[in-house]
N, C-alpha and C. Protein backbone atom coordinates (compact mmCIF):
# COMPACT_ATOMS: atom_id res chain seq x y z
N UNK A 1 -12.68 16.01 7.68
CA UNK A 1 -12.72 14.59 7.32
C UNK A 1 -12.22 14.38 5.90
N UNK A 2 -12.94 15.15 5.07
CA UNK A 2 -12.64 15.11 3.78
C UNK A 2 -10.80 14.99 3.41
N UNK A 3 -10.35 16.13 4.44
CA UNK A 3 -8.59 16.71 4.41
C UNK A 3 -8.07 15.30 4.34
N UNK A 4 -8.52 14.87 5.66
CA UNK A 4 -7.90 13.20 6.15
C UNK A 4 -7.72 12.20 5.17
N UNK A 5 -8.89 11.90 4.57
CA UNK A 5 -9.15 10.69 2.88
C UNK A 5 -8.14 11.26 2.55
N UNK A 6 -7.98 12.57 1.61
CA UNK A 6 -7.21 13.49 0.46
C UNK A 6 -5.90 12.74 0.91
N UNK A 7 -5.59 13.33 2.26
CA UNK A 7 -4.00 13.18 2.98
C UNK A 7 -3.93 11.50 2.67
N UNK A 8 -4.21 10.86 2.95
CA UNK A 8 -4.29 9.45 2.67
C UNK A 8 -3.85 8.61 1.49
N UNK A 9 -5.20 9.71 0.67
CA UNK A 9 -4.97 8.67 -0.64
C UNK A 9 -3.78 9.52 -1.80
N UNK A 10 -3.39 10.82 -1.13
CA UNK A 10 -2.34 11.43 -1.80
C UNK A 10 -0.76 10.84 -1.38
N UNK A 11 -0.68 9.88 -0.05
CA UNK A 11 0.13 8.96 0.55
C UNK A 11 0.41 7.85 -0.83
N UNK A 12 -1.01 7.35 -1.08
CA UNK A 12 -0.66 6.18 -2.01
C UNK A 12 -0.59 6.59 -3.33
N UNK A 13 -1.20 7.56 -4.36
CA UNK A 13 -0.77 8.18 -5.22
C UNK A 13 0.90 8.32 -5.69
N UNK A 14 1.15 9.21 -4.16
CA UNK A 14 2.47 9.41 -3.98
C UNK A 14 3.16 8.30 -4.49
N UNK A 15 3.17 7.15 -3.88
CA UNK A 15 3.82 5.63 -3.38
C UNK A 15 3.65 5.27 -4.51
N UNK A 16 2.53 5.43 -5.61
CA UNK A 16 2.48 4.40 -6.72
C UNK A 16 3.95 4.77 -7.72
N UNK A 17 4.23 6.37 -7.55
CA UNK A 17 5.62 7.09 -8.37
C UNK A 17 6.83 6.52 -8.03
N UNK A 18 6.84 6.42 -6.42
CA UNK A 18 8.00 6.25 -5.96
C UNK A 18 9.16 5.44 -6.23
N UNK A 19 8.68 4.11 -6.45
CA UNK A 19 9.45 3.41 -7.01
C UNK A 19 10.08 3.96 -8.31
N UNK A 20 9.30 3.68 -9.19
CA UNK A 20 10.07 4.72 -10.63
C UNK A 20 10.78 5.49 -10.46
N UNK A 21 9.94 6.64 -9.38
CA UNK A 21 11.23 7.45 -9.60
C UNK A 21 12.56 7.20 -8.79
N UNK A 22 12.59 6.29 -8.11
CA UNK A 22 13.66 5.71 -7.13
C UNK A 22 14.21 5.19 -8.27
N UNK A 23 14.14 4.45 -9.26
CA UNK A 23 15.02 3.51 -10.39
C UNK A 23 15.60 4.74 -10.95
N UNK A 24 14.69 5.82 -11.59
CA UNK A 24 15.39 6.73 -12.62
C UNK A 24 16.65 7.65 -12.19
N UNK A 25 16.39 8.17 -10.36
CA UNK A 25 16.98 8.96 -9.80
C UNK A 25 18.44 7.99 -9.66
N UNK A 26 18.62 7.37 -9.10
CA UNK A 26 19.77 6.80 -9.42
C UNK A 26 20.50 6.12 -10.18
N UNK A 27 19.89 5.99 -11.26
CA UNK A 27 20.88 5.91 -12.46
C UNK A 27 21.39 6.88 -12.86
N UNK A 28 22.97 6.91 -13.27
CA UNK A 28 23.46 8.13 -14.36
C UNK A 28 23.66 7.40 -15.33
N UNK A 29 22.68 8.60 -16.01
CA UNK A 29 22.64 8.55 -17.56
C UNK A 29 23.54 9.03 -18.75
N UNK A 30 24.24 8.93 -19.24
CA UNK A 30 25.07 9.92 -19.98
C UNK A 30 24.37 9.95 -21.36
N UNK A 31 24.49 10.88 -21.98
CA UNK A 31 23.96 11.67 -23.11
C UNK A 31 24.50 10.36 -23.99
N UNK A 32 23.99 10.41 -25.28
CA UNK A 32 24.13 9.39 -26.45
C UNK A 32 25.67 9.72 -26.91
N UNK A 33 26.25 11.11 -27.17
CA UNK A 33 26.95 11.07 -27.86
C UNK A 33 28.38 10.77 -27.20
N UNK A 34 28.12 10.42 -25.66
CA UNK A 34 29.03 10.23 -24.62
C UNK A 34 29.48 8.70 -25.12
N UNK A 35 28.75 8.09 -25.43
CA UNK A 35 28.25 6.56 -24.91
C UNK A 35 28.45 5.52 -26.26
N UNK A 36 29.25 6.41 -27.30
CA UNK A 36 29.42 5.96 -28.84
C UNK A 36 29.97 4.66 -28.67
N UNK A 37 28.95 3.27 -29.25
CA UNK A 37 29.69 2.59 -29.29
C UNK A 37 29.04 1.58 -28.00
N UNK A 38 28.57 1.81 -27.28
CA UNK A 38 28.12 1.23 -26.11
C UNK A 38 27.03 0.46 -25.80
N UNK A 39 26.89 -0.44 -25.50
CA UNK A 39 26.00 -1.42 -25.23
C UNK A 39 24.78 -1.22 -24.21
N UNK A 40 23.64 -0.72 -24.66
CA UNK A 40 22.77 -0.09 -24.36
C UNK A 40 21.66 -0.65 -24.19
N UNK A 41 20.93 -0.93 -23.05
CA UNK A 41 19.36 -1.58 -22.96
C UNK A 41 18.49 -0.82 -22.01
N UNK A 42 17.42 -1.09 -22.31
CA UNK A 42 16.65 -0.02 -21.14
C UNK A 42 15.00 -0.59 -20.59
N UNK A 43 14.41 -0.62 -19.06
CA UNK A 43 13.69 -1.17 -18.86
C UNK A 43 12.44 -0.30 -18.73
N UNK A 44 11.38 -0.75 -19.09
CA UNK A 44 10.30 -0.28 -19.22
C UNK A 44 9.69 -0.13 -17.88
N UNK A 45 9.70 1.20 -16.80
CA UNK A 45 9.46 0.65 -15.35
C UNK A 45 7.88 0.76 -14.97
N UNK A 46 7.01 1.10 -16.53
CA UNK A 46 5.60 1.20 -15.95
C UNK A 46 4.88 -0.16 -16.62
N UNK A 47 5.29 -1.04 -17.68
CA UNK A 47 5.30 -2.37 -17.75
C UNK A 47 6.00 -3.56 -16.67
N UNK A 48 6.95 -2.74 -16.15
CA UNK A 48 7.45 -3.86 -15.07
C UNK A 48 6.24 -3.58 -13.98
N UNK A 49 5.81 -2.27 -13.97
CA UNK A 49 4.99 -2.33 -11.90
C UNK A 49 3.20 -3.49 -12.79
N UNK A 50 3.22 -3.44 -13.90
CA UNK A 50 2.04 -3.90 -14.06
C UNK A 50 2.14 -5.25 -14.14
N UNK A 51 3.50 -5.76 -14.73
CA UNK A 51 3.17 -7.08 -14.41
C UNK A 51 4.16 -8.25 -13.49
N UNK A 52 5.04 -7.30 -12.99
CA UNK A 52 6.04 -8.36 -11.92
C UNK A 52 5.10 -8.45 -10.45
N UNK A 53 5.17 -9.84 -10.13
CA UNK A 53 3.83 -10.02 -9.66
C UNK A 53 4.17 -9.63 -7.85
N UNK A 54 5.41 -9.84 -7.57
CA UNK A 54 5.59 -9.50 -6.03
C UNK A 54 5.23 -7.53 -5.95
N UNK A 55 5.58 -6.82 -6.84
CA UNK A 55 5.19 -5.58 -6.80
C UNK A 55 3.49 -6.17 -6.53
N UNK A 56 2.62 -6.12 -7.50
CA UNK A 56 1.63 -6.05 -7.57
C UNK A 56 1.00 -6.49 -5.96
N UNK A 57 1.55 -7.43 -5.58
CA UNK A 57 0.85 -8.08 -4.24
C UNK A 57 1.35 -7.16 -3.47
N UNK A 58 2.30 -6.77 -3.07
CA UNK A 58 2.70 -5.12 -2.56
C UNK A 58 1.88 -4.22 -2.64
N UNK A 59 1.21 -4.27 -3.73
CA UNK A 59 0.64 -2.79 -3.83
C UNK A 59 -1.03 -3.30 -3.33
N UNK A 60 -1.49 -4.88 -3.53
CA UNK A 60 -2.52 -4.77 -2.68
C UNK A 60 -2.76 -4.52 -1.59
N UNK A 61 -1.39 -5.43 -0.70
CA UNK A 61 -1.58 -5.25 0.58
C UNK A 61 -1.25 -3.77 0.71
N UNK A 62 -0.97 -2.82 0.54
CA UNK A 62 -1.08 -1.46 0.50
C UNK A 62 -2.03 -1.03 0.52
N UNK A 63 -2.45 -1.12 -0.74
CA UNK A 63 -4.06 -0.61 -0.91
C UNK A 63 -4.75 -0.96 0.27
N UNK A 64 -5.29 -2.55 0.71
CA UNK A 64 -5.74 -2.80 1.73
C UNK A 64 -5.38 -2.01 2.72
N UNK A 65 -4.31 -1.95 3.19
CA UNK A 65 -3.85 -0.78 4.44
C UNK A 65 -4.46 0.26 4.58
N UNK A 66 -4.33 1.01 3.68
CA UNK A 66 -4.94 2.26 3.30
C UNK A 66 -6.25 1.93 3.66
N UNK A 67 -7.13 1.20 3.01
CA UNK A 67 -8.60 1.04 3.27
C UNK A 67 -8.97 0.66 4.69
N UNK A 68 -8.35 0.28 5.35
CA UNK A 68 -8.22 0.33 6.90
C UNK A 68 -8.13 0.79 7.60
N UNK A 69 -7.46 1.89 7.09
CA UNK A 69 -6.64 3.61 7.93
C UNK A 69 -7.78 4.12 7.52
N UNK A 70 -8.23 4.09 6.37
CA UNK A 70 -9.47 4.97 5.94
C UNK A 70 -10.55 4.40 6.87
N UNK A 71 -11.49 3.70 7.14
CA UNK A 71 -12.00 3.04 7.64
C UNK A 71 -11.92 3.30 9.21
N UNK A 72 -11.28 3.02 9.79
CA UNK A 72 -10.94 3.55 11.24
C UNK A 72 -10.92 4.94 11.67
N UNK A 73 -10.47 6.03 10.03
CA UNK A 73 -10.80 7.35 10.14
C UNK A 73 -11.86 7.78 10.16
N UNK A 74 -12.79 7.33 9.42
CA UNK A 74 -14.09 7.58 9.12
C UNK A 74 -14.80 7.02 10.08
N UNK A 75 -14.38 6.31 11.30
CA UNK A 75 -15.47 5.88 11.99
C UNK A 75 -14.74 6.74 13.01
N UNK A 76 -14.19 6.79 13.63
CA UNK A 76 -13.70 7.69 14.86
C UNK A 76 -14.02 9.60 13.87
N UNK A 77 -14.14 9.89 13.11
CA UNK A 77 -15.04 10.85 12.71
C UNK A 77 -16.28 10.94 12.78
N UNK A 78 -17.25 9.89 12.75
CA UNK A 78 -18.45 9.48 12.73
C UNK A 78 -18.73 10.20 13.85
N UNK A 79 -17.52 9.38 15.09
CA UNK A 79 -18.20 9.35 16.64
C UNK A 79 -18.21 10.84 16.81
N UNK A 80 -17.21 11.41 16.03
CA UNK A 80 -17.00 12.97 16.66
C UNK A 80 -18.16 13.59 15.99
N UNK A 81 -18.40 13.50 15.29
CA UNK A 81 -19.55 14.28 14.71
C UNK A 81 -20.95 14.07 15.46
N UNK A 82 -20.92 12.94 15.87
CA UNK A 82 -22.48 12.83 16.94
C UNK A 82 -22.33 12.93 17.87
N UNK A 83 -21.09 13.02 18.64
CA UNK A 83 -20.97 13.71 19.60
C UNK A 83 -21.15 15.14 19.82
N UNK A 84 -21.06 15.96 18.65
CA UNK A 84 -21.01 17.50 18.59
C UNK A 84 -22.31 17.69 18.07
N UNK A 85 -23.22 16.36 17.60
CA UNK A 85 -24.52 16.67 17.81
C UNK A 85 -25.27 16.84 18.58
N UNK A 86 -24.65 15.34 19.43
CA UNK A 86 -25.63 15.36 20.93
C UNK A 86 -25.42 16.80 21.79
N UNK A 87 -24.36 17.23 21.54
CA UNK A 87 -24.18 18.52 22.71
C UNK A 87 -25.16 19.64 21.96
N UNK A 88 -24.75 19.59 20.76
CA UNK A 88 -25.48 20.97 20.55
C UNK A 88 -27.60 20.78 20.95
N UNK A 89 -27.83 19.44 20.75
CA UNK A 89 -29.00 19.01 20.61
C UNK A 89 -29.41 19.35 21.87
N UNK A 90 -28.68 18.80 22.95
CA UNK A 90 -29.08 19.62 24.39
C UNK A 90 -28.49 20.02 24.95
N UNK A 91 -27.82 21.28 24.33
CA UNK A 91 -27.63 22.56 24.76
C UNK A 91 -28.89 23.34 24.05
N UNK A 92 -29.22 22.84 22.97
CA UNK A 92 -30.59 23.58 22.49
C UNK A 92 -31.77 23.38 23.75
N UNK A 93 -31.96 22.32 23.71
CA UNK A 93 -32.52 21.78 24.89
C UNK A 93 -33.00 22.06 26.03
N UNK A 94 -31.85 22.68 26.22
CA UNK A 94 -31.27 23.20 27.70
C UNK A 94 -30.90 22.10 28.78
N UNK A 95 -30.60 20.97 28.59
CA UNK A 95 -30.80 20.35 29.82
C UNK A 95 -29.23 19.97 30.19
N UNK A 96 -28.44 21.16 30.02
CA UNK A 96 -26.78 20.38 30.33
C UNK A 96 -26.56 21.70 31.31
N UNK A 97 -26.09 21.56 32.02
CA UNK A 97 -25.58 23.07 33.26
C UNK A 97 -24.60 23.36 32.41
N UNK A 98 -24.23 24.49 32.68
CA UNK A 98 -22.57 25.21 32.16
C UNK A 98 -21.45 24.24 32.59
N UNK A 99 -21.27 23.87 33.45
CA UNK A 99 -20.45 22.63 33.67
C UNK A 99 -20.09 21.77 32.84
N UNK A 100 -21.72 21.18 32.84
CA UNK A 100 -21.64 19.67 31.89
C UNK A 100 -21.49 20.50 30.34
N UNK A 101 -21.72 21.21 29.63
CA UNK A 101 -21.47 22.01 28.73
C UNK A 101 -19.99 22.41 28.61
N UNK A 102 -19.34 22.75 29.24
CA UNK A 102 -18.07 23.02 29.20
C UNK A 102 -17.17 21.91 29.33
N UNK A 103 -17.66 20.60 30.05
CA UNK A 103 -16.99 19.06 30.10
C UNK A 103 -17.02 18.83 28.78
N UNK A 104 -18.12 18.55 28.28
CA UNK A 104 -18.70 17.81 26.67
C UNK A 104 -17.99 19.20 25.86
N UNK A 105 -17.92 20.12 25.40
CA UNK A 105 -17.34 20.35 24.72
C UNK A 105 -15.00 20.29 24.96
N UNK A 106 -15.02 20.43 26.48
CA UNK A 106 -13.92 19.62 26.32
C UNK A 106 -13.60 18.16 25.65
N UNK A 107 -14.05 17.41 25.95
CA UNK A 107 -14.16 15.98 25.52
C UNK A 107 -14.46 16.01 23.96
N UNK A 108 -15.04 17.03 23.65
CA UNK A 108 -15.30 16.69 21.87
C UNK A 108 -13.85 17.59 21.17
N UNK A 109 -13.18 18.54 22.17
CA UNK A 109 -12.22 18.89 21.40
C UNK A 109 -11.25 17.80 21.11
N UNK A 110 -11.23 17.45 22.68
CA UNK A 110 -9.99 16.07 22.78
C UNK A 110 -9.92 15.17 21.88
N UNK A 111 -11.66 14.63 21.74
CA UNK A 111 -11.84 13.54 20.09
C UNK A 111 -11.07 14.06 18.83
N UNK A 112 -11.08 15.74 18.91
CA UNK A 112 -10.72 16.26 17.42
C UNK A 112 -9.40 16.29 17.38
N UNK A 113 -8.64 16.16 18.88
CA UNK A 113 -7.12 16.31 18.40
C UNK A 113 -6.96 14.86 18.54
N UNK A 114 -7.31 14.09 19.48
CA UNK A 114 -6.78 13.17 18.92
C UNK A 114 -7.31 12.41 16.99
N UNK A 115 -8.02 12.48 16.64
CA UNK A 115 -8.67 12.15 15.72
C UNK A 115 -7.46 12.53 14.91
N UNK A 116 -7.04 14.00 14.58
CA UNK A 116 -5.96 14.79 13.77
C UNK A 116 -4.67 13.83 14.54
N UNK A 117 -4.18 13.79 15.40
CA UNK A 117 -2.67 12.70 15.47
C UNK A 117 -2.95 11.74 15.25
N UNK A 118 -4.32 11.22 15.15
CA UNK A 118 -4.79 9.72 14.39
C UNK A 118 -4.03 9.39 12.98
N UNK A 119 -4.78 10.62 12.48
CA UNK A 119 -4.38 10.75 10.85
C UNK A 119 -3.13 11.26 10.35
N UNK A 120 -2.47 11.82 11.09
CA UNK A 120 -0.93 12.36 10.99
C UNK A 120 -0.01 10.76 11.11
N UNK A 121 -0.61 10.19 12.63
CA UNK A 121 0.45 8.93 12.79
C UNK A 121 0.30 7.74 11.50
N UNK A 122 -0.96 7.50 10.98
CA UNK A 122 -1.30 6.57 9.88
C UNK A 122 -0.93 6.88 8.61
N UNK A 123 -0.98 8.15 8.40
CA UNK A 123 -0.46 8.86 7.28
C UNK A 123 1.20 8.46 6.96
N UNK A 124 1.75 8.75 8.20
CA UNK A 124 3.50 8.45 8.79
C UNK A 124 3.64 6.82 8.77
N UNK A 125 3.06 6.01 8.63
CA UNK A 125 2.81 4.54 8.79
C UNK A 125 2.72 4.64 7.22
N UNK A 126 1.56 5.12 6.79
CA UNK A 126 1.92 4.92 5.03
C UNK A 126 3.15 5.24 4.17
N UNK A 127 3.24 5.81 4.60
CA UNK A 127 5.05 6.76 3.74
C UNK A 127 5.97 5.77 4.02
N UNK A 128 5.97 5.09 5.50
CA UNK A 128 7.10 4.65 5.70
C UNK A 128 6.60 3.18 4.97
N UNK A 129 5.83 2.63 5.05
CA UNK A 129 6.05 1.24 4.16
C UNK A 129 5.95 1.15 2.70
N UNK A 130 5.81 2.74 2.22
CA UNK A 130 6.19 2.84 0.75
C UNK A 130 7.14 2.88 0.75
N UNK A 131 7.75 3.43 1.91
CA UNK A 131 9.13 3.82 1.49
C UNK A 131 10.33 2.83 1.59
N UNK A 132 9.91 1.56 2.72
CA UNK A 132 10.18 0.34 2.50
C UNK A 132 9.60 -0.63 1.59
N UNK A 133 8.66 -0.39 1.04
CA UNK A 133 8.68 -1.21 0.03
C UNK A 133 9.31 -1.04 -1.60
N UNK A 134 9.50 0.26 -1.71
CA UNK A 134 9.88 0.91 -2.95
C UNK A 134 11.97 0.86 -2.78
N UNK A 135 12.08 0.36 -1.79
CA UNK A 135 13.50 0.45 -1.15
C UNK A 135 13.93 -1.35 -1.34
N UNK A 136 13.06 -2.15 -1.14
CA UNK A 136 12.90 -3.85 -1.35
C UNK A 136 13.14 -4.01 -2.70
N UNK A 137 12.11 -3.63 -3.79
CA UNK A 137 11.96 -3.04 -4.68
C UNK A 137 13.14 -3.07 -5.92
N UNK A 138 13.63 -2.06 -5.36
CA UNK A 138 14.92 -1.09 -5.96
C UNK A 138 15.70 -2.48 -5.77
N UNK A 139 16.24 -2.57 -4.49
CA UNK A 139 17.15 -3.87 -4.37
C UNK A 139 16.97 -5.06 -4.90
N UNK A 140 15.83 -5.17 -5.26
CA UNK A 140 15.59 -6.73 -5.72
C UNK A 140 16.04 -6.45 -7.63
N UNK A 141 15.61 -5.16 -8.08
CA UNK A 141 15.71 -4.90 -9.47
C UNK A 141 17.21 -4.36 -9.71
N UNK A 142 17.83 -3.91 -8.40
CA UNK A 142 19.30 -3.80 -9.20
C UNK A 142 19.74 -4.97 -8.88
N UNK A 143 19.80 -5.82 -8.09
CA UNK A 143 20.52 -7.24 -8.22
C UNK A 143 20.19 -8.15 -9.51
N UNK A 144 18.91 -7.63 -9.66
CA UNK A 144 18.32 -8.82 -10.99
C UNK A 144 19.45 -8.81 -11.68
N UNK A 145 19.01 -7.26 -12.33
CA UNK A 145 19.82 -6.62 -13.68
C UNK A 145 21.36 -6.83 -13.42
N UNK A 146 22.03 -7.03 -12.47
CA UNK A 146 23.68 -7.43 -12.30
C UNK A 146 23.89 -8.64 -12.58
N UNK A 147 22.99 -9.44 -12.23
CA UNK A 147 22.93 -11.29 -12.33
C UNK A 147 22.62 -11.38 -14.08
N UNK A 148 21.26 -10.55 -14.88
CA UNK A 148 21.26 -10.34 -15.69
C UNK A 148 22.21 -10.38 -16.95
N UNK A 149 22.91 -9.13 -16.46
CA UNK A 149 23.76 -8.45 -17.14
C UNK A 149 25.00 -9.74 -17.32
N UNK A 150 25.52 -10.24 -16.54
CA UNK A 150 26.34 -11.07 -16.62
C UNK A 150 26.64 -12.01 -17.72
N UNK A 151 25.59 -12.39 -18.68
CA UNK A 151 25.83 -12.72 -19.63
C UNK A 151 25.62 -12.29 -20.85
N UNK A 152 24.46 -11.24 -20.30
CA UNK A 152 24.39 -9.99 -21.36
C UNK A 152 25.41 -8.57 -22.05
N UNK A 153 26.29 -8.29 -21.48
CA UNK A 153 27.41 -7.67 -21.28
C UNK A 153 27.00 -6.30 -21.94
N UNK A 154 25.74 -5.54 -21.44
CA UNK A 154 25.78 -4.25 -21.41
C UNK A 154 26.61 -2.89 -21.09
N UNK A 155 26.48 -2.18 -21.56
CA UNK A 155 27.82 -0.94 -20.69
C UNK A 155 26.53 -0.27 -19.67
N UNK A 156 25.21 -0.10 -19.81
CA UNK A 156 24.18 0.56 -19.66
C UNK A 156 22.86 0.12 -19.58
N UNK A 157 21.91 -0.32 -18.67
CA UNK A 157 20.76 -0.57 -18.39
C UNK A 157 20.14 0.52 -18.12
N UNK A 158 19.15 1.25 -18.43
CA UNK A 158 18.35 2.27 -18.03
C UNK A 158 16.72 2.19 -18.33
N UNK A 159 16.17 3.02 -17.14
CA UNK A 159 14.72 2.76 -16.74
C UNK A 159 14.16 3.86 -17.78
N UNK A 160 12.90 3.38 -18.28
CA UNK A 160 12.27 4.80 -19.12
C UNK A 160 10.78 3.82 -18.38
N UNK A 161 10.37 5.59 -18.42
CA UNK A 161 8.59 5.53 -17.88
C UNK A 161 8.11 6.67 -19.02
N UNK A 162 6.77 5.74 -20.14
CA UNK A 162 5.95 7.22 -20.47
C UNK A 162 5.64 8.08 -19.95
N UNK A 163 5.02 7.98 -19.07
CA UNK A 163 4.51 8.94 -17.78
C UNK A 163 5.34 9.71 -17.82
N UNK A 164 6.32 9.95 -17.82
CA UNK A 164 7.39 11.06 -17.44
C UNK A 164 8.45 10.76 -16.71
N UNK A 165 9.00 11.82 -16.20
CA UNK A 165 9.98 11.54 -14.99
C UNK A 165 11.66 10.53 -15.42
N UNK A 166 11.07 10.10 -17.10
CA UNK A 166 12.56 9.77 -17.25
C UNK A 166 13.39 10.44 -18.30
N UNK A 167 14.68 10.46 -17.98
CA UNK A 167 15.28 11.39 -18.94
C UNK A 167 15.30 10.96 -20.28
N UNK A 168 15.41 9.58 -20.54
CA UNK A 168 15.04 9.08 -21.83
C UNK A 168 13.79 9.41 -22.51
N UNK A 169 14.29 10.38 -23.51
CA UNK A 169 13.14 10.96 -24.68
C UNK A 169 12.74 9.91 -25.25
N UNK A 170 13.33 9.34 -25.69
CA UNK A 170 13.68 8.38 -26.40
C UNK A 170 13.22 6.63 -26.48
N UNK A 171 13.21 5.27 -27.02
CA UNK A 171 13.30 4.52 -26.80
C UNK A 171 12.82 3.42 -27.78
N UNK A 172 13.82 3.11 -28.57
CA UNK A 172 14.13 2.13 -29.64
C UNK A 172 13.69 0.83 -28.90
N UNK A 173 12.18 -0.13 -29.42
CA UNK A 173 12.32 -0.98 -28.59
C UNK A 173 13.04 -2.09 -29.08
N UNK A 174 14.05 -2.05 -30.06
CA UNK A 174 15.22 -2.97 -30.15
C UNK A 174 15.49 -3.40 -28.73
N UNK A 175 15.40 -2.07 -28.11
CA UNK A 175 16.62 -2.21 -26.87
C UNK A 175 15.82 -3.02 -25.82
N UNK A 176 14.81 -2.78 -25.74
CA UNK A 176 14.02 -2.81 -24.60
C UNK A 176 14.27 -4.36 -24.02
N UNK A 177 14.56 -4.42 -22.79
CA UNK A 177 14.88 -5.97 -22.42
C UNK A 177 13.53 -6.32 -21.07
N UNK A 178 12.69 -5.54 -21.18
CA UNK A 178 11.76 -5.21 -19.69
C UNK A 178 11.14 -6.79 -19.52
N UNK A 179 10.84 -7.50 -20.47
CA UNK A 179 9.93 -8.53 -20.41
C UNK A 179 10.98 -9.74 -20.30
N UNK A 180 12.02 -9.69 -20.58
CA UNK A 180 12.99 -10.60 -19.76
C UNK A 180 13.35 -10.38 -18.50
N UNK A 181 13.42 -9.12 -18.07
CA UNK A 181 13.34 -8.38 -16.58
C UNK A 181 12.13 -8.96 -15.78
N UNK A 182 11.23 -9.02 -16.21
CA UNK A 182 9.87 -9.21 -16.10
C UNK A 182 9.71 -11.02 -15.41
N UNK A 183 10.16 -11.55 -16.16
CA UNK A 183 10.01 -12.98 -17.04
C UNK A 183 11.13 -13.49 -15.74
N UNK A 184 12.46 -13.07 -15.34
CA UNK A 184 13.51 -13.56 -14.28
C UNK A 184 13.29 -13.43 -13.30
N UNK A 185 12.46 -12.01 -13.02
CA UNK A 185 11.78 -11.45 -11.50
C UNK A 185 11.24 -12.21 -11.06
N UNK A 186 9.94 -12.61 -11.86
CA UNK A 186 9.15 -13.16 -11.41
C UNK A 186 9.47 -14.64 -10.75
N UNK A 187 9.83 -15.04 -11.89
CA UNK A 187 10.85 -16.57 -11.19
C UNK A 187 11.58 -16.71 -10.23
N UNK A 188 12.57 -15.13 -10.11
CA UNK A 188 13.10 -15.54 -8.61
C UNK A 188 12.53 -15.30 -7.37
N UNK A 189 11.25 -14.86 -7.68
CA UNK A 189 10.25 -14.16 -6.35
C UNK A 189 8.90 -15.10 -5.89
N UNK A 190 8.83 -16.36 -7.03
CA UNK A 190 8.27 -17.74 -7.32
C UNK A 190 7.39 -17.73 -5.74
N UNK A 191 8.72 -18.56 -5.09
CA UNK A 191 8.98 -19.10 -3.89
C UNK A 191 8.78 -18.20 -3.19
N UNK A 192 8.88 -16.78 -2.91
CA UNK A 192 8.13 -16.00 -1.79
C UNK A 192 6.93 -15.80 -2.17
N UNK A 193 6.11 -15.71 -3.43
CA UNK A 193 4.94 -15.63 -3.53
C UNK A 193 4.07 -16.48 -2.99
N UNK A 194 4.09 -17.59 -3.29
CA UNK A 194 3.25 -19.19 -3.00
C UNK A 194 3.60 -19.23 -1.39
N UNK A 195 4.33 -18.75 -0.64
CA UNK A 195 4.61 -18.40 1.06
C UNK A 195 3.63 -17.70 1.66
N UNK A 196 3.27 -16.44 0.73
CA UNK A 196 2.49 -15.16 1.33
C UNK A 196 0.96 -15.98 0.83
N UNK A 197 0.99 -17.38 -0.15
CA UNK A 197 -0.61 -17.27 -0.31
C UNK A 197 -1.21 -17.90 0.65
């Protein structure tokens, strides 16, 4: 049971990176001394997941998901576990023939496999709507930054996360444009928000 939660909530763990690292992985970056001269800005992608607000509602209804999958796991575990009580309780007992003993412990294996493709298929249900949502995401933040850019006339937009995971050591917040990123997102995602309330 315990494996199942872990597997679960290491699904959304996972999912909370993904995006980031979906922005960082496809950008190429070229080294500073490549780039002499070049018009340079860079977005902050662990200030953008905290406050662009269609992410955030994403990540509830996620969360919620998860607590549902969890929830449905833990109760179809429940059943299996008192089921493997009641048998053992009378088989102590004695009052089950070898038959009915050999039925009931068929039937409690069956609970356990299915229970395990329970948690394999929900698990596979989580990945994939991170993986569509971190894919929505991506698309909605490279179109920004092109519409953006258009009057901004950068050579270079690039994502930096403290956390890690970005190649930028670095980050002069001269450059930093995240809260205008922030500030346009949100506005153009207005109108699907006030839909979903």
């Amino acid at each position: 049971m315990r494996s199942i939660l872990l597997s679960l909530q290491t699904v959304a763990i996972a999912g909370v990176i993904l995006f980031a690292a979906s922005c960082n992985s496809n950008k190429q970056q070229p080294a500073p001394a490549a780039v002499s001269g070049a018009r340079i800005a860079y977005v902050n992608i662990d200030t953008l997941e905290e406050h662009f607000e269609l992410l955030k509602q994403h990540k509830e209804e996620f969360r919620k998901h998860k607590e549902q999958m969890e929830g449905e796991l833990q109760q179809s575990a429940a059943q299996m576990q008192a089921k493997a009580q009641d048998i053992q309780k009378k088989a102590q007992a004695q009052t089950l023939t070898q038959s009915e003993y050999e039925a009931a412990q068929k039937q409690y294996m069956n609970m356990q496999q299915s229970l395990e493709s329970r948690n394999q298929a929900l698990t596979e249900e989580l990945v994939k709507q991170q993986e569509e949502m971190n894919k929505d995401l991506k698309k909605r933040l490279d179109a920004y930054l092109e519409q953006y850019n258009k009057d901004k006339h950068y050579d270079f937009i690039l994502s930096y996360s403290a956390g890690g995971g970005s190649p930028v050591m670095y980050a002069n917040k001269q450059y930093e444009i995240t809260n205008d990123v922030i500030a346009g997102m949100n506005a153009a995602t207005k109108d699907e928000l006030n839909k979903k309330k």
